[in-house]
Each structure stands twice: as C-alpha cells, then as structure tokens.
Protein backbone atom coordinates (compact mmCIF):
# COMPACT_ATOMS: atom_id res chain seq x y z
CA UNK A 1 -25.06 -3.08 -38.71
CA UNK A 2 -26.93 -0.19 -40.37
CA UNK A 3 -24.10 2.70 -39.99
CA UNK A 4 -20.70 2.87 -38.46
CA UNK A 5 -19.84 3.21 -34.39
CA UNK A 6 -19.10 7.13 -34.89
CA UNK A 7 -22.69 7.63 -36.69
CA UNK A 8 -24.34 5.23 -33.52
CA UNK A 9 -22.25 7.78 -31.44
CA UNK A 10 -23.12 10.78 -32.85
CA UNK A 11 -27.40 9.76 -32.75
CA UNK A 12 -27.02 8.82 -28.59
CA UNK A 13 -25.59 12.37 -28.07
CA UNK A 14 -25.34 13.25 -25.13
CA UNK A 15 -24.98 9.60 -23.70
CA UNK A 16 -21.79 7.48 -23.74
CA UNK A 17 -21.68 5.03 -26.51
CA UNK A 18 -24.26 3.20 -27.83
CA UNK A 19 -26.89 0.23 -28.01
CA UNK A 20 -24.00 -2.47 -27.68
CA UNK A 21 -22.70 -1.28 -24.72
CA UNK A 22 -24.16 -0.94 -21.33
CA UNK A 23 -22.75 3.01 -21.15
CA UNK A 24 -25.91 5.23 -20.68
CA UNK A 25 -25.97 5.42 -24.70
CA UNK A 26 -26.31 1.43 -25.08
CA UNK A 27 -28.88 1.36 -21.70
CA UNK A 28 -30.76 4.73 -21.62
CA UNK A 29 -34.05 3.79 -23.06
CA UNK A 30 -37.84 5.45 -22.99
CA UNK A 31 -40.62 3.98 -21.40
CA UNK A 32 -44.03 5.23 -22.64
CA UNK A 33 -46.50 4.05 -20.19
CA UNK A 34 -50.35 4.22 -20.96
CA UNK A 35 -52.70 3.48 -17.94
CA UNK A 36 -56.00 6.30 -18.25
CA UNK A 37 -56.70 5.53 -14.21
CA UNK A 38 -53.61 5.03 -12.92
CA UNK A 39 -51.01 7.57 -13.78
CA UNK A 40 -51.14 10.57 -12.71
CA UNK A 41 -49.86 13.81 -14.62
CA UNK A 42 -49.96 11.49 -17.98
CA UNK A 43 -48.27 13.81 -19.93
CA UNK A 44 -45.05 14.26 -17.54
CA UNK A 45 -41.75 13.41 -18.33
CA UNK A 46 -39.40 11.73 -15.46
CA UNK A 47 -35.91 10.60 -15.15
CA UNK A 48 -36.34 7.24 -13.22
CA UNK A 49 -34.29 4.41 -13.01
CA UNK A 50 -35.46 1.26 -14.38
CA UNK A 51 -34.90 -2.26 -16.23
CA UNK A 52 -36.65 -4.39 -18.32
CA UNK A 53 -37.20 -6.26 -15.24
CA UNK A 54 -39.08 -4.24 -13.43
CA UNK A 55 -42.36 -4.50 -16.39
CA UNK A 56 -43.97 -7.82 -14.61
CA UNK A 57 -44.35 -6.31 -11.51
CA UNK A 58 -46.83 -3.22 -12.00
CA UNK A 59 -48.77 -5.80 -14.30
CA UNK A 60 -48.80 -8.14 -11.94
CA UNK A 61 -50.24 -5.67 -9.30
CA UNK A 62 -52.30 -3.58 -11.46
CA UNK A 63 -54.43 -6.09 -12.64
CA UNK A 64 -54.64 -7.65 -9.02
CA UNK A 65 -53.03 -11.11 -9.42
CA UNK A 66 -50.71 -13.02 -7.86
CA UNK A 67 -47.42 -14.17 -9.19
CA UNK A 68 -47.30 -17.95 -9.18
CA UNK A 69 -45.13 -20.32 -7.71
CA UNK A 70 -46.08 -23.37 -9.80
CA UNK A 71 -47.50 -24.04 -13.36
CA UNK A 72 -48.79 -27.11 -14.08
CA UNK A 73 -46.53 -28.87 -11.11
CA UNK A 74 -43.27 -27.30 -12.34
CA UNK A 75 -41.56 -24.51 -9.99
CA UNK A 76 -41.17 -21.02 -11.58
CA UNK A 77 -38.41 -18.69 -10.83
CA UNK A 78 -39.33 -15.89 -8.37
CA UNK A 79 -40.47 -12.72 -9.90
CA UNK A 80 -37.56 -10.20 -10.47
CA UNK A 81 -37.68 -6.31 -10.55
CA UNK A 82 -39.55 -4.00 -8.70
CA UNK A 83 -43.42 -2.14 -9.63
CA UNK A 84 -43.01 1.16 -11.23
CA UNK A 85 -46.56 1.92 -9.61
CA UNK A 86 -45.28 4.37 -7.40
CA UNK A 87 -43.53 6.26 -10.33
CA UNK A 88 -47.32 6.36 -12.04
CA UNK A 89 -48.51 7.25 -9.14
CA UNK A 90 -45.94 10.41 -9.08
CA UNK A 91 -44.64 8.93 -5.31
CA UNK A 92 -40.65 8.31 -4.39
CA UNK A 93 -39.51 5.30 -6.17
CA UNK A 94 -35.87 4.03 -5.41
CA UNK A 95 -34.76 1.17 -7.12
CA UNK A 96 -32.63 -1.39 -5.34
CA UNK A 97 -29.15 -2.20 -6.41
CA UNK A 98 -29.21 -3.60 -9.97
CA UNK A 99 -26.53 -6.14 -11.73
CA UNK A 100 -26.73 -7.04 -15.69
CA UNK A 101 -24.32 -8.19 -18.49
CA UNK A 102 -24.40 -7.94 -21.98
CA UNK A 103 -22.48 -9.47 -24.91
CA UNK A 104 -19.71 -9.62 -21.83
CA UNK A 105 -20.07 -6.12 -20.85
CA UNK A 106 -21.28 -5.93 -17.50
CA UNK A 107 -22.31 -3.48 -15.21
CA UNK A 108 -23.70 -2.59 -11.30
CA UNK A 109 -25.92 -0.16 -10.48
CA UNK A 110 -26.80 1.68 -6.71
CA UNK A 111 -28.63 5.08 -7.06
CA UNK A 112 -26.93 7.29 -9.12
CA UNK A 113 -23.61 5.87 -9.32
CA UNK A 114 -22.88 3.08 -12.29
CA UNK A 115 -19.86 0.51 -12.29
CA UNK A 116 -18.85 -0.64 -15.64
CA UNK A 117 -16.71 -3.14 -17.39
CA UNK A 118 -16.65 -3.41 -21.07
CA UNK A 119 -14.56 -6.22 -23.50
CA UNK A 120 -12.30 -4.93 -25.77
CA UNK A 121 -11.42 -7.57 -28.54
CA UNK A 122 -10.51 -11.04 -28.73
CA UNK A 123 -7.63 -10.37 -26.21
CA UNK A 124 -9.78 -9.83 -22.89
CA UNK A 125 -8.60 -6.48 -21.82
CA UNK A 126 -11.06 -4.46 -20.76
CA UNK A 127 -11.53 -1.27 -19.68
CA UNK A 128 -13.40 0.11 -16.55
C-alpha cells in the first residue's frame, strides 16, 4: 500500500472509492486505443462501457482470424467479451449485461445501472 484509503479517495475524485473496490473509482479505467486505419476521429474521447474482456475480440477480428476451438487436441474455453470495433469505428456499441467479482466484492452490470456488493471485514457483512 503506497498511501492511506482517504489519499486513494481523494486521487479517484469524482468516482466512488478506489482500485480495491469495484465502485466506479476501483473499475473506471482508460483505454488508449492505437489503430492508424481503423479508428476513426483518433483523437476523440468517449464514455463507453467496457471490460478487460472485451480486448480479444477486436484483435481477433481486426487481424481476420478465427478464435479456436482446440489447441493441440485440448478444448479451449469460448471467447468472452464483445469487439469494441464498432466504438473505433464511432457506430452504437451496447454492451450486454456484465457480471465480475473481486477480492469478494462483486458486482452486475446492464446499461447504465450498476449492482454492487462489497465485504466489510472478517465478519461478512456487507453492504449494498
């Protein structure tokens, strides 16, 4: 820990808590994306839903592959998330109902509304 929870507070401003939790000050995160013939308006900013699942899919389909099924004769798990083309592409992008936990703080996400549940203690009360 490099400074104290009111300091990691204080430097999310105006977000909710911070990197531990998954309040918009723990989740809220930048993505800097860098694709010269894809993205259009390069130098826009948008406020766009997304997890750190949804970075194999526009790789996947950028380069023009296909996700596998199989390596080597062992199954592999389906690909997760969803492309963030369309968002380079400046088009609608909705992203479909999300679920994730953390350090056993969870959360659910549907368009702009957030449920959250986060441990308090040894004790297991939480707070919603």
């Amino acid at each position: 820990m490099s400074y104290s929870a009111e300091w990691a507070n204080v430097s999310n401003t105006p977000f909710r808590l911070y990197k531990h939790y998954i309040h918009e000050g723990g989740i809220s995160t930048p993505l800097i994306a860098f694709w010269p013939d894809g993205i259009q308006q390069p130098s826009r900013s948008v406020d766009q839903i997304g997890h750190i699942i949804d970075i194999t899919p526009p790789c996947v389909e950028v380069v023009g592959a296909a996700y596998p099924n199989e390596y080597k004769g062992e199954k592999i798990k389906p690909m997760e998330g969803q492309s963030l083309v369309p968002v380079f592409h400046n088009e609608s992008f909705s992203h479909k109902p999300i679920g994730w936990e953390h350090e056993g703080s969870r959360g659910f996400r549907e368009g702009k509304w957030k449920l959250v549940a986060t441990v308090r203690g040894r004790n297991g009360n939480y707070t919603i």
